[in-house]
PDB file of N, CA and C in Angstrom:
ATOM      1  N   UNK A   1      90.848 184.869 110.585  1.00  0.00           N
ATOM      2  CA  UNK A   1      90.177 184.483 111.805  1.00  0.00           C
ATOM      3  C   UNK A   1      89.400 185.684 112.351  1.00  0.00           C
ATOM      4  N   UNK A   2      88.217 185.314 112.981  1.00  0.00           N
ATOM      5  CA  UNK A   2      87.579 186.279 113.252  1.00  0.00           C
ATOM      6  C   UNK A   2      87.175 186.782 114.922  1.00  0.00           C
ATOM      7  N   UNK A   3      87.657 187.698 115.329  1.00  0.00           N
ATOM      8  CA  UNK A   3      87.748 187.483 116.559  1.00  0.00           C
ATOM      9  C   UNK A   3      86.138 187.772 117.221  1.00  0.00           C
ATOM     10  N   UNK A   4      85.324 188.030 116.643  1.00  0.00           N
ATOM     11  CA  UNK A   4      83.950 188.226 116.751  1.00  0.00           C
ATOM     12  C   UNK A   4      83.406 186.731 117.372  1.00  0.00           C
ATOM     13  N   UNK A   5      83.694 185.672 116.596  1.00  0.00           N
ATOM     14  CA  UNK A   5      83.084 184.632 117.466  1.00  0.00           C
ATOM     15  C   UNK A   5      83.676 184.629 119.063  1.00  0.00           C
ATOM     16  N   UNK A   6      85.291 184.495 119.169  1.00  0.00           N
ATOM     17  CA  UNK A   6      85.590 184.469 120.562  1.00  0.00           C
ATOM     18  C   UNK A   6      85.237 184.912 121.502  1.00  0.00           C
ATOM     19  N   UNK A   7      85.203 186.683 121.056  1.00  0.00           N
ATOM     20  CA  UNK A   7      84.755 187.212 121.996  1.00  0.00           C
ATOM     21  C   UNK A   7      85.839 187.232 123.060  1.00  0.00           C
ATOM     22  N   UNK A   8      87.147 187.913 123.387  1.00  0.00           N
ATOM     23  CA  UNK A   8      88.097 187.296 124.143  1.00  0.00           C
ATOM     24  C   UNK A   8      88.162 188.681 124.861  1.00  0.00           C
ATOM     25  N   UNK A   9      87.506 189.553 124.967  1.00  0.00           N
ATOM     26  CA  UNK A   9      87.739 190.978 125.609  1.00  0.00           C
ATOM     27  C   UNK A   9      86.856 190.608 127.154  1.00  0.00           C
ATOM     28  N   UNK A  10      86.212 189.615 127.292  1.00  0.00           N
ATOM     29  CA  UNK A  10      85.776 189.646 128.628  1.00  0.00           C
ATOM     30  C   UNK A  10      86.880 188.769 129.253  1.00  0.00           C
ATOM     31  N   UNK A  11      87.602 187.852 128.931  1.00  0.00           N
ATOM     32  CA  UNK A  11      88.707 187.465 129.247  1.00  0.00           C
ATOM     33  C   UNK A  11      90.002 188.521 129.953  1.00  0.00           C
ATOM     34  N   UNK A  12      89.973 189.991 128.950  1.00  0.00           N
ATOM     35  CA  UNK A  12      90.990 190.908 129.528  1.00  0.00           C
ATOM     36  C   UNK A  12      90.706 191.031 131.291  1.00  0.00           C
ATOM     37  N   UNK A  13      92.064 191.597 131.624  1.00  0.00           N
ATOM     38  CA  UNK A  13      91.908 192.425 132.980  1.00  0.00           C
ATOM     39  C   UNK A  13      90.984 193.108 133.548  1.00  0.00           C
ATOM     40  N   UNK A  14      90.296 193.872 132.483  1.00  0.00           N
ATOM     41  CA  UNK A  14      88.764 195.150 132.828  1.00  0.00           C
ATOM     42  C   UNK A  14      87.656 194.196 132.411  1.00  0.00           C
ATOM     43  N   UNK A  15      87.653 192.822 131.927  1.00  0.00           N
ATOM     44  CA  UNK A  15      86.758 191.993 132.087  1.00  0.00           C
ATOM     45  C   UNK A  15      86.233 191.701 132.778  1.00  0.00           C
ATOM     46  N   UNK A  16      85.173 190.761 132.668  1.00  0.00           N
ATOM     47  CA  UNK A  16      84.566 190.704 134.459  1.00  0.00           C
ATOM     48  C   UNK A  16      85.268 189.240 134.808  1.00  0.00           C
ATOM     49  N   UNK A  17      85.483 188.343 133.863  1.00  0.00           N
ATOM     50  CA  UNK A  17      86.194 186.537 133.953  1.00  0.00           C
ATOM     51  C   UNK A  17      87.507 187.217 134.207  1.00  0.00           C
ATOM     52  N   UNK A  18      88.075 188.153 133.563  1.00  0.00           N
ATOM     53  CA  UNK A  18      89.589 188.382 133.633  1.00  0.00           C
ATOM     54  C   UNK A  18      89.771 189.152 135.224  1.00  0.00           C
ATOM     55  N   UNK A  19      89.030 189.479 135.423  1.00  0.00           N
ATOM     56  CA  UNK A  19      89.362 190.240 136.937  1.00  0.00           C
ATOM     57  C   UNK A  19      89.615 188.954 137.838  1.00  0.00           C
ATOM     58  N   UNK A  20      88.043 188.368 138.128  1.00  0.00           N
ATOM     59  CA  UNK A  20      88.078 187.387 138.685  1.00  0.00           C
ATOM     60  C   UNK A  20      89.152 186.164 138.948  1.00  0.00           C
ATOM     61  N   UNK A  21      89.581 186.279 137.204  1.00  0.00           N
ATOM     62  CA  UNK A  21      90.910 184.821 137.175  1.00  0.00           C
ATOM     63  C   UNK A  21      91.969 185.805 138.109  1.00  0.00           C
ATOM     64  N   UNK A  22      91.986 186.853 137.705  1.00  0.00           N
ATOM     65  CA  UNK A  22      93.396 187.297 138.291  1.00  0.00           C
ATOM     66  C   UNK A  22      93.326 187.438 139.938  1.00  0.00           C
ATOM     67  N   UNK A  23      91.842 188.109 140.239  1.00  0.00           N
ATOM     68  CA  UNK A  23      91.405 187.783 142.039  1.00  0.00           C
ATOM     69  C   UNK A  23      91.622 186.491 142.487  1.00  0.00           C
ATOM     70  N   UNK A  24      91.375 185.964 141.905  1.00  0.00           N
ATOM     71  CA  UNK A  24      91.531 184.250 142.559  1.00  0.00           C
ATOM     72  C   UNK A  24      92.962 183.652 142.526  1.00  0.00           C
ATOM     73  N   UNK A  25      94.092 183.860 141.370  1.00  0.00           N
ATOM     74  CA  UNK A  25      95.361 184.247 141.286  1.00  0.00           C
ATOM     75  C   UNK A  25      96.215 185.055 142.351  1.00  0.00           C
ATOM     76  N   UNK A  26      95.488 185.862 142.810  1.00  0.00           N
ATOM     77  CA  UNK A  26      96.460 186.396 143.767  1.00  0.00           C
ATOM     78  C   UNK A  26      95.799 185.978 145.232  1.00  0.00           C
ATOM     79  N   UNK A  27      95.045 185.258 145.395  1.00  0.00           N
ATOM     80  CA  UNK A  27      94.743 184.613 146.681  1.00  0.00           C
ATOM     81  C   UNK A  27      95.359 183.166 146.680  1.00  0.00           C
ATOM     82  N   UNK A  28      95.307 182.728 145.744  1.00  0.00           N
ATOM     83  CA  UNK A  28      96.082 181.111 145.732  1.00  0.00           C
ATOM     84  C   UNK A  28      97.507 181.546 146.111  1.00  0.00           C
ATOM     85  N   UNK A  29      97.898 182.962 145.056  1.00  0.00           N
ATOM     86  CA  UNK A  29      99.311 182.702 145.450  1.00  0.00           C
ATOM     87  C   UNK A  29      99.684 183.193 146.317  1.00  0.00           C
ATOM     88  N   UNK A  30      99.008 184.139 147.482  1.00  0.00           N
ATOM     89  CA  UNK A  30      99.245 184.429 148.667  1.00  0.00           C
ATOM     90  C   UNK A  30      99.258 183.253 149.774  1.00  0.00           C
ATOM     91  N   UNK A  31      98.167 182.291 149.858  1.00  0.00           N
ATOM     92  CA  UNK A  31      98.036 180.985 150.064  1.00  0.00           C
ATOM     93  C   UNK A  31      99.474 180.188 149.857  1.00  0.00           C
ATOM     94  N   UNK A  32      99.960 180.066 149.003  1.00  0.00           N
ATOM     95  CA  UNK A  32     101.359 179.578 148.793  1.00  0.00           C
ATOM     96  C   UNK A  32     102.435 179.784 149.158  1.00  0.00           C
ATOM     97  N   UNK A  33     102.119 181.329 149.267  1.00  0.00           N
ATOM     98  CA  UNK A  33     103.475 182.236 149.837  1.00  0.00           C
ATOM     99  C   UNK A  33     103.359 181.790 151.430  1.00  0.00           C
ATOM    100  N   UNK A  34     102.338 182.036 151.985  1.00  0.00           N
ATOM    101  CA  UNK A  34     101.732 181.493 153.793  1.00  0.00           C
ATOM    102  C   UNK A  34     102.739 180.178 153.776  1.00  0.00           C
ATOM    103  N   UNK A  35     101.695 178.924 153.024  1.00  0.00           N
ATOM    104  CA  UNK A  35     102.593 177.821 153.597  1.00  0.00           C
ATOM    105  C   UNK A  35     103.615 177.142 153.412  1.00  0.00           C
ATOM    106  N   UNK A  36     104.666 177.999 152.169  1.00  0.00           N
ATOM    107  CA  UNK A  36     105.492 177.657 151.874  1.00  0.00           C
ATOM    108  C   UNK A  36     106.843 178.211 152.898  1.00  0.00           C
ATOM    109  N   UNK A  37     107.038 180.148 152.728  1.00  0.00           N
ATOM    110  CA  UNK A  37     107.799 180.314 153.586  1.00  0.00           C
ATOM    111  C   UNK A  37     107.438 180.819 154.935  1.00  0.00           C
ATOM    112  N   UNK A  38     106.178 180.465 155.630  1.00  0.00           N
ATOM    113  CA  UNK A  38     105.769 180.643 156.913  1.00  0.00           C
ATOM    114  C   UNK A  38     105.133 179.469 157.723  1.00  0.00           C
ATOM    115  N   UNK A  39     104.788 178.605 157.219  1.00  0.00           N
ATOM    116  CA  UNK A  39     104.025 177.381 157.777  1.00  0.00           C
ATOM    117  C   UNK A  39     105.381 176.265 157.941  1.00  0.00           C
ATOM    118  N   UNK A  40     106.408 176.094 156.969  1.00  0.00           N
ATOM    119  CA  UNK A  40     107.429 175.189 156.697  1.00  0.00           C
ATOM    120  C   UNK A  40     108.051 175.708 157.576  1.00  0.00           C
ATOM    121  N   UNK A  41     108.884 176.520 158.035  1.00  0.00           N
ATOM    122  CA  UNK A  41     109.405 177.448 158.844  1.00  0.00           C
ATOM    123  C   UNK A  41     109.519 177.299 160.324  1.00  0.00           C
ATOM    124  N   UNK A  42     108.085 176.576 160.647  1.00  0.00           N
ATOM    125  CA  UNK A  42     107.955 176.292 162.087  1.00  0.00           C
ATOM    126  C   UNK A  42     108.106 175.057 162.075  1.00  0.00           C
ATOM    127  N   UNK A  43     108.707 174.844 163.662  1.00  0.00           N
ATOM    128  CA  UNK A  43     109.100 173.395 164.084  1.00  0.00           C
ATOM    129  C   UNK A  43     108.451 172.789 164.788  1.00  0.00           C
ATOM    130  N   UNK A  44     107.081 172.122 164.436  1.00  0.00           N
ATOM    131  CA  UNK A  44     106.663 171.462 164.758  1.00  0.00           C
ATOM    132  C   UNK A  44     106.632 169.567 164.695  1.00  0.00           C
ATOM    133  N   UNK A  45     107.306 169.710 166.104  1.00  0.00           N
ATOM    134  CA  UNK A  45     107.740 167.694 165.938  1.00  0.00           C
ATOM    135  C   UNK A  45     106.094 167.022 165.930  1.00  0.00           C
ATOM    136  N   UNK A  46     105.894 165.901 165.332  1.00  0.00           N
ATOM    137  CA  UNK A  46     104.840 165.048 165.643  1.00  0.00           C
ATOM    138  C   UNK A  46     104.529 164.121 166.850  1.00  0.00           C
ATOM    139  N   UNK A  47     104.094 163.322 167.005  1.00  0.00           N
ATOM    140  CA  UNK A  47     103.727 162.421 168.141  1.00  0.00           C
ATOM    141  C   UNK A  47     104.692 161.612 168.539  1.00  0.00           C
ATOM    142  N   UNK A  48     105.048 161.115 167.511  1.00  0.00           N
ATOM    143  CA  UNK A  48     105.689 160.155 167.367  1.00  0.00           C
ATOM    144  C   UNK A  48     107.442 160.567 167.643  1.00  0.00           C
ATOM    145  N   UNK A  49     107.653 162.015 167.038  1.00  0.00           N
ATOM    146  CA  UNK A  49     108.683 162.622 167.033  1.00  0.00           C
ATOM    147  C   UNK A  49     109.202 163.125 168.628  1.00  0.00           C
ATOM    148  N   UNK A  50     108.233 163.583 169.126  1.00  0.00           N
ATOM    149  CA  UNK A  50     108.058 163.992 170.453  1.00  0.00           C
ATOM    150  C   UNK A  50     108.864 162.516 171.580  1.00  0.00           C
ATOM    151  N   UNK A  51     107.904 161.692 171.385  1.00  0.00           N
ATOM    152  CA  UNK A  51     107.701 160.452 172.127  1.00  0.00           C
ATOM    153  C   UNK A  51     109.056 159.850 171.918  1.00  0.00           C
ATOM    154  N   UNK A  52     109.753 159.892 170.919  1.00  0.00           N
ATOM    155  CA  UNK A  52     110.883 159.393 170.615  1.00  0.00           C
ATOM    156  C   UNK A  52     112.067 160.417 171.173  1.00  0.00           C
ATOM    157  N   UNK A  53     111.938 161.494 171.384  1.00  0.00           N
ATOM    158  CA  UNK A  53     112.677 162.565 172.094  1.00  0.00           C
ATOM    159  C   UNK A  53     112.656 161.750 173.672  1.00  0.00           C
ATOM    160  N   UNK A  54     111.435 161.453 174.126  1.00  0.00           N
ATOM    161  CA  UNK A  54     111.157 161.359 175.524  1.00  0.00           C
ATOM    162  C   UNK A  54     112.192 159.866 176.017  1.00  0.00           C
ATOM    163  N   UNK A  55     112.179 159.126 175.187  1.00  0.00           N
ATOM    164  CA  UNK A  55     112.586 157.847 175.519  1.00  0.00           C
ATOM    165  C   UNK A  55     114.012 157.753 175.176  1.00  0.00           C
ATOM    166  N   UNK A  56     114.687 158.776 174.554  1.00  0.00           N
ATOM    167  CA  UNK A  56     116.215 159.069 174.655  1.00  0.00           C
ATOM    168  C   UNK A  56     116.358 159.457 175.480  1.00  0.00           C
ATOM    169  N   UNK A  57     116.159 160.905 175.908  1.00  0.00           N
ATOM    170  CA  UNK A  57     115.812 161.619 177.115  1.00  0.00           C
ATOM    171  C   UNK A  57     116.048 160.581 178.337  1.00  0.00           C
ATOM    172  N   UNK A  58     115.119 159.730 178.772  1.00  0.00           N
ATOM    173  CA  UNK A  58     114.980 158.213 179.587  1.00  0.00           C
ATOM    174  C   UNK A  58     116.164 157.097 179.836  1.00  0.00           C
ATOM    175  N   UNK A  59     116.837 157.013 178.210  1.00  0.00           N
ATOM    176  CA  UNK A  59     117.971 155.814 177.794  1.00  0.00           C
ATOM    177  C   UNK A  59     119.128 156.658 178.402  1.00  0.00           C
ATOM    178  N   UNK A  60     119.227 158.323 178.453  1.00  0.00           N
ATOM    179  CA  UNK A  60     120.653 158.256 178.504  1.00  0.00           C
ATOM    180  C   UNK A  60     120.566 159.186 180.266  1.00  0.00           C
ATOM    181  N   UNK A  61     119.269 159.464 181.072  1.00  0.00           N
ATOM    182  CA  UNK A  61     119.550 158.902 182.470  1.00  0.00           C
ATOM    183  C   UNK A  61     119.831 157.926 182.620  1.00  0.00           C
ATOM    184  N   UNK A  62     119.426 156.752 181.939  1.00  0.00           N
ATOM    185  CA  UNK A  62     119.505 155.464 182.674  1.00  0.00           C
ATOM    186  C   UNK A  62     121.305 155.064 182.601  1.00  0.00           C
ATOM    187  N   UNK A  63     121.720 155.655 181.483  1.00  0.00           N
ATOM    188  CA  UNK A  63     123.008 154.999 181.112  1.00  0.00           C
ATOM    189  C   UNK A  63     123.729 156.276 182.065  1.00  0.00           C
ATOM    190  N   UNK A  64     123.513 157.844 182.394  1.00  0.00           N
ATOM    191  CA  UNK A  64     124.574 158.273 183.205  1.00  0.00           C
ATOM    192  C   UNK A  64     123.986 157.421 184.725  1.00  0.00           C
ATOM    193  N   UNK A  65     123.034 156.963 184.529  1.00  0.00           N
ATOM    194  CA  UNK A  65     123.161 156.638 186.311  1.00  0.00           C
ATOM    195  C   UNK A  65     123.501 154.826 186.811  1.00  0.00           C
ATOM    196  N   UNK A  66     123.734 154.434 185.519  1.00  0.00           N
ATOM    197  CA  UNK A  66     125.021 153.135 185.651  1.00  0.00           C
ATOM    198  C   UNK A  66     126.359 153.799 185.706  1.00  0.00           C
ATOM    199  N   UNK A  67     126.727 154.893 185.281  1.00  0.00           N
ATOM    200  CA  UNK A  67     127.697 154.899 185.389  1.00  0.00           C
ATOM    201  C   UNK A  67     128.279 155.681 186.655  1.00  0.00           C
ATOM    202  N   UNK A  68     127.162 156.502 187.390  1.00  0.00           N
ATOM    203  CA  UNK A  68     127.641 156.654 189.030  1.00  0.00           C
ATOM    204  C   UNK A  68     126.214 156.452 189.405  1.00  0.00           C
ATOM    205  N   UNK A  69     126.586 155.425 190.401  1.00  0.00           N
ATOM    206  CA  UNK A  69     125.883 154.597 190.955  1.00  0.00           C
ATOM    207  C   UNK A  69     125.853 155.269 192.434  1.00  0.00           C
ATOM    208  N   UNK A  70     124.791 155.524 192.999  1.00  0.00           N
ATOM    209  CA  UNK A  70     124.297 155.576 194.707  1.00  0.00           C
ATOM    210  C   UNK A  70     124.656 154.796 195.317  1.00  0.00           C
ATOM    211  N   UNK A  71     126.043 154.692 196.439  1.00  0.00           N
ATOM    212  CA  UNK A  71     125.904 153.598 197.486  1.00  0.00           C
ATOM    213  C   UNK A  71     125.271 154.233 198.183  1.00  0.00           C
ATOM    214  N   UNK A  72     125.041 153.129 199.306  1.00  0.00           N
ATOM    215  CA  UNK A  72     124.472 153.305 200.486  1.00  0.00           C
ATOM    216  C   UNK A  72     125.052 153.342 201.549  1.00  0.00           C
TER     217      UNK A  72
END
């Protein structure tokens, strides 16, 4: 086999494709590293998650204030 057709030395590291693959390699995987253990990490509830907090929140005044009641 002849490595003359391939041509696989611009592919290396001191290549100009091989630099590049590896520049773009370490930005994806910095990218990954971000939203895997820093983006997942935070607790952010949704709309829906929120709203459903609010209306428990609501159900269980309503249920301590059947259970002492305001006379008058």
């Amino acid at each position: 086999m002849d490595n003359g057709l391939f041509r696989l030395d611009y592919l290396s590291p001191t290549g100009f494709i091989g630099f590049w693959v590896l520049f773009i390699g370490l930005i994806f995987t910095g990218i990954m590293f971000y939203f895997v253990f820093f983006r997942l990490n935070e607790d952010n509830d949704s709309y829906k998650d929120r709203k459903r907090e609010k209306l428990e929140i609501e159900r269980q005044k309503e249920r301590i204030a059947k259970l002492y009641p305001k006379e008058n």
